[in-house]
N, C-alpha and C. Protein backbone atom coordinates (compact mmCIF):
# COMPACT_ATOMS: atom_id res chain seq x y z
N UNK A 1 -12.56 -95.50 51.32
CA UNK A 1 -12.66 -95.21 49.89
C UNK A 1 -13.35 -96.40 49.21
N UNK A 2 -14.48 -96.20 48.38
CA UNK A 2 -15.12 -97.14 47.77
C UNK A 2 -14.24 -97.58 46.52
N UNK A 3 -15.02 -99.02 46.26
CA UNK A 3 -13.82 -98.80 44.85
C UNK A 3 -13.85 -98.37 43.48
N UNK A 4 -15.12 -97.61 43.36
CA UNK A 4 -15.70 -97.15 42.04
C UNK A 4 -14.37 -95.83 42.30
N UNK A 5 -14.33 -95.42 43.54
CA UNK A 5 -13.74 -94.22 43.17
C UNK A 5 -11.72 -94.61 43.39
N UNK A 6 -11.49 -95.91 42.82
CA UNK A 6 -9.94 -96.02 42.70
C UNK A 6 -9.82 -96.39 41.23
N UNK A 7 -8.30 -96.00 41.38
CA UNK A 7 -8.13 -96.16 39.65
C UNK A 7 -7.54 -97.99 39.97
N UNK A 8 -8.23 -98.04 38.88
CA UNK A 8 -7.54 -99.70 38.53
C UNK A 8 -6.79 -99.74 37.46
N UNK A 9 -5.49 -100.66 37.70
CA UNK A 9 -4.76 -100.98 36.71
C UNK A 9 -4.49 -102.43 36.61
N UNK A 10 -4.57 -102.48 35.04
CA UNK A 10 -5.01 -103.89 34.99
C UNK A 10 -3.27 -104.63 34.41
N UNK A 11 -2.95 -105.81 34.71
CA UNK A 11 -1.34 -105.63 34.60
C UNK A 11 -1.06 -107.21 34.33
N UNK A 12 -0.16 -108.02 34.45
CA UNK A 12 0.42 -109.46 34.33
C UNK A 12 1.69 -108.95 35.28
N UNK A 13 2.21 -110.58 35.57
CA UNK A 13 2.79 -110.67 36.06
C UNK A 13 4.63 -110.34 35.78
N UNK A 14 4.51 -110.97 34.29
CA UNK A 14 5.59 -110.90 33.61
C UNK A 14 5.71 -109.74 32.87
N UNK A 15 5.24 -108.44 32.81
CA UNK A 15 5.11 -107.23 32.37
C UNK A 15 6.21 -106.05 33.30
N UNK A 16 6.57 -106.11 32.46
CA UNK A 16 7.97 -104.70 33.03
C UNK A 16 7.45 -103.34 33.21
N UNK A 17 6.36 -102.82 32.67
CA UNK A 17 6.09 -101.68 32.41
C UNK A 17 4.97 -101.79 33.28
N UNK A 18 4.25 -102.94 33.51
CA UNK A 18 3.39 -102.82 34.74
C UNK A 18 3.57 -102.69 36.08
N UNK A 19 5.22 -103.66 36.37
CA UNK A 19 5.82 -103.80 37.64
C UNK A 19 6.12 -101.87 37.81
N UNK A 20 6.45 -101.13 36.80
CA UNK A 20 7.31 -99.64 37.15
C UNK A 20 5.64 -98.66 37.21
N UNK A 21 4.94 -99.19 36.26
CA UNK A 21 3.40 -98.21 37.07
C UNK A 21 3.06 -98.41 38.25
N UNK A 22 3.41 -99.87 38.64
CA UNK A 22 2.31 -99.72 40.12
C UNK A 22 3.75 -99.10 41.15
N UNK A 23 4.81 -99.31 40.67
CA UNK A 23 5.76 -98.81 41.63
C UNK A 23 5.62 -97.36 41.48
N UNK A 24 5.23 -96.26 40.30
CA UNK A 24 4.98 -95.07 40.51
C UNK A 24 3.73 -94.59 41.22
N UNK A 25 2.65 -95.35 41.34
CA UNK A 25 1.18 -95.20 42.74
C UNK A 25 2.04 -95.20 43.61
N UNK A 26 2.64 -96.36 44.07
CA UNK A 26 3.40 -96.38 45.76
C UNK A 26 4.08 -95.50 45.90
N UNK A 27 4.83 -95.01 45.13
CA UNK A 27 6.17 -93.88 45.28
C UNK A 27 5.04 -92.39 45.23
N UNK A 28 3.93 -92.66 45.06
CA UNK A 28 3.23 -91.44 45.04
C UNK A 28 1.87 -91.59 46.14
N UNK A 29 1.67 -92.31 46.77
CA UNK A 29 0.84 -92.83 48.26
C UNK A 29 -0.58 -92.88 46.69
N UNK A 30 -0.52 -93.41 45.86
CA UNK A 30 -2.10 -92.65 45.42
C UNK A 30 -2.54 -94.28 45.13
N UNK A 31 -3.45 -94.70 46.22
CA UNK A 31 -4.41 -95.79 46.27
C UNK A 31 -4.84 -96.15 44.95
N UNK A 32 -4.67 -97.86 44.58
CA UNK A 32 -5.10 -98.62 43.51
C UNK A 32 -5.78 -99.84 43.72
N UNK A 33 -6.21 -100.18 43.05
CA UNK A 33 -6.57 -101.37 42.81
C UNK A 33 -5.92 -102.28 41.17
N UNK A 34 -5.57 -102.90 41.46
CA UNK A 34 -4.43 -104.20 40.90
C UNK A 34 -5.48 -105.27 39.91
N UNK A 35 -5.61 -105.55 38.77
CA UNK A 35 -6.31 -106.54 38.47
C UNK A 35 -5.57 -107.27 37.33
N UNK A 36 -4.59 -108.92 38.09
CA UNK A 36 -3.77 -109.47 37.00
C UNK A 36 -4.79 -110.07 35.96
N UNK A 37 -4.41 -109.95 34.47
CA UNK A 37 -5.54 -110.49 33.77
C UNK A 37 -5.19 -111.69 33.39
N UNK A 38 -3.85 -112.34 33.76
CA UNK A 38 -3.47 -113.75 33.52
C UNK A 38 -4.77 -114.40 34.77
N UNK A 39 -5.16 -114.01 35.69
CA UNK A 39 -5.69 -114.68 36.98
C UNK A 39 -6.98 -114.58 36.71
N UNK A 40 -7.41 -112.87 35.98
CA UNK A 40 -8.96 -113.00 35.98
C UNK A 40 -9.70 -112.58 34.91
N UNK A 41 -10.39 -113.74 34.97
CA UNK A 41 -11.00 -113.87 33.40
C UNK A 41 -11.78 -112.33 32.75
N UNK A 42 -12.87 -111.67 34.12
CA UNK A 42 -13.66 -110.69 33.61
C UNK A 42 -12.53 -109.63 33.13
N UNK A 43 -11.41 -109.52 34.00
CA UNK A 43 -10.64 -108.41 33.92
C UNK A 43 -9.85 -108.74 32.04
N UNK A 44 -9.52 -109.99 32.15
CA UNK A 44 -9.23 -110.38 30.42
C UNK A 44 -10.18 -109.64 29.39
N UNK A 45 -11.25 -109.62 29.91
CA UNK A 45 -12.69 -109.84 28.69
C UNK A 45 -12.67 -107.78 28.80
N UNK A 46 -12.68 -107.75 29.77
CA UNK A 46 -12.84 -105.88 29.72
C UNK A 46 -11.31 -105.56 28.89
N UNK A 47 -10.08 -105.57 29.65
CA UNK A 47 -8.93 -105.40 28.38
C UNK A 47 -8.97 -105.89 27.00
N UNK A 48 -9.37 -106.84 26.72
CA UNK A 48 -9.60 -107.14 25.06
C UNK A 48 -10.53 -106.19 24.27
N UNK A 49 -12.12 -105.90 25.53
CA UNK A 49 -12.76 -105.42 24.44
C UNK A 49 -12.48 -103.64 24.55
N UNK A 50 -11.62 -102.85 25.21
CA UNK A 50 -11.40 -101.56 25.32
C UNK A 50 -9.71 -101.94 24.80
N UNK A 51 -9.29 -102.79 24.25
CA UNK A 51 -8.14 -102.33 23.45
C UNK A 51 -8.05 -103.08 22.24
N UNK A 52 -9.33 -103.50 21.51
CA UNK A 52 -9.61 -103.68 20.03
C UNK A 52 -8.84 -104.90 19.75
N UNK A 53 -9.08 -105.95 21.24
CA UNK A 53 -8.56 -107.18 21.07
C UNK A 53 -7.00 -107.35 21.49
N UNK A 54 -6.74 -106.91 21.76
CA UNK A 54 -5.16 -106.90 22.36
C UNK A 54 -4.86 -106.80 23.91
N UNK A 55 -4.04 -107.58 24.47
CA UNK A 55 -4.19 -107.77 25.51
C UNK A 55 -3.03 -106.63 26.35
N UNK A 56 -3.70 -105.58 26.22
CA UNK A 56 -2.17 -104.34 26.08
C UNK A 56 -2.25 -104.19 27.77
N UNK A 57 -1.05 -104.07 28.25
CA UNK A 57 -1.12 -103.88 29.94
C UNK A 57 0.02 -103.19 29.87
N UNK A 58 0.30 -102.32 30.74
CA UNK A 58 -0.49 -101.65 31.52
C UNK A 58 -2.04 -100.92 30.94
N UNK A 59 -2.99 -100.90 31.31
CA UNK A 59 -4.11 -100.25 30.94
C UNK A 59 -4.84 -100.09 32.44
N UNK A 60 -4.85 -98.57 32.66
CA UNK A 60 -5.39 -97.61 33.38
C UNK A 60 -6.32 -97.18 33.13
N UNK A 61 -7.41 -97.17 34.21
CA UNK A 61 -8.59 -96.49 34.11
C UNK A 61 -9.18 -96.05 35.56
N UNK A 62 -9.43 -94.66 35.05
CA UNK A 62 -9.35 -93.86 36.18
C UNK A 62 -11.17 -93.59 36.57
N UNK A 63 -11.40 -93.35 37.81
CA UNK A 63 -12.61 -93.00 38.46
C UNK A 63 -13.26 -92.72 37.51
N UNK A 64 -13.19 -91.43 36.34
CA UNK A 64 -13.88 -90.71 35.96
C UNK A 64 -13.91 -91.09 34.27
N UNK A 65 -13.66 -92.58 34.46
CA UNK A 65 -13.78 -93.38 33.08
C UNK A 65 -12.75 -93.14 31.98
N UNK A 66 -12.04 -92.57 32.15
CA UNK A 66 -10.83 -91.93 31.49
C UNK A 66 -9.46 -93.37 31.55
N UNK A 67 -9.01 -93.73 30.30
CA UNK A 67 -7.98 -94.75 30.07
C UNK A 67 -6.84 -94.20 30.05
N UNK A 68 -6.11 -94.88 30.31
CA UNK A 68 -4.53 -94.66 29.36
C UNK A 68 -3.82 -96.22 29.76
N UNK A 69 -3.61 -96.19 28.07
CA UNK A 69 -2.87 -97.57 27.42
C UNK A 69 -1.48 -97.65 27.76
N UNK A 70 -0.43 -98.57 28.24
CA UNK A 70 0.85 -98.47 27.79
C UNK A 70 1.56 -97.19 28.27
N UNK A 71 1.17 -96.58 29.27
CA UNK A 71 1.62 -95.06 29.13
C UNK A 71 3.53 -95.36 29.15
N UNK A 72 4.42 -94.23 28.92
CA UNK A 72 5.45 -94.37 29.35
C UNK A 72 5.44 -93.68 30.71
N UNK A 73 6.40 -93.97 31.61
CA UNK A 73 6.85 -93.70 32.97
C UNK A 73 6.52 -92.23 33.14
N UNK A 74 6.77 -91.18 31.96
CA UNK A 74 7.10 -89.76 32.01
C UNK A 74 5.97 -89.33 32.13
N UNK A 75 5.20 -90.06 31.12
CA UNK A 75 3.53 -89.82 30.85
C UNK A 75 2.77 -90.28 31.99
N UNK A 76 3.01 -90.79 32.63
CA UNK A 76 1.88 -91.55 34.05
C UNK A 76 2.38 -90.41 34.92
N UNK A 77 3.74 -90.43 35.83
CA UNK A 77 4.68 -89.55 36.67
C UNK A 77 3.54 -88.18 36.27
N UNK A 78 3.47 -87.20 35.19
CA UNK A 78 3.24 -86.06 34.56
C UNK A 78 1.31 -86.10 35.31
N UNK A 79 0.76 -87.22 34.54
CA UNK A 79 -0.68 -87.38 34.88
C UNK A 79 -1.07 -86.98 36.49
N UNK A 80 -0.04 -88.04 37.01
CA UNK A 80 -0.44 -88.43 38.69
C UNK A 80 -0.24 -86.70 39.22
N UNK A 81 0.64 -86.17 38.79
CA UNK A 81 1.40 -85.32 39.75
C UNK A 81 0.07 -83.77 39.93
């Protein structure tokens, strides 16, 4: 699988709502790619400028260019399935 075609989620370390998204990929086998934005700068500079300066994480973005901000658990679970 190339990686244009995985969803990336971009997350911190100290984020609660990031630790329970990437635990809903694993609990669902569905391949990611991980990008902490405390560690990397480009991944900082893309979350600031697709969330109007705010450093909002969880922020998902899927193959087909499609986001979702902050989702809650119910709302990601619902998406993936």
């Amino acid at each position: 699988m190339m990686a244009e075609e995985l969803i990336i989620v971009y997350v911190t370390d100290w984020c609660g709502a990031c630790h329970r998204a990437l635990k809903i990929f694993k609990q669902k086998n569905i391949p990611y790619k991980s990008i902490n934005i405390d560690r990397d700068r480009a991944g900082e500079e893309f979350i600031l400028k697709v969330n109007q300066g705010m450093r909002s994480v969880p922020t998902i973005v899927f193959p087909d260019g499609k986001t979702l901000v902050e989702p809650s658990d119910q709302t990601l679970e619902a998406l993936l399935s």
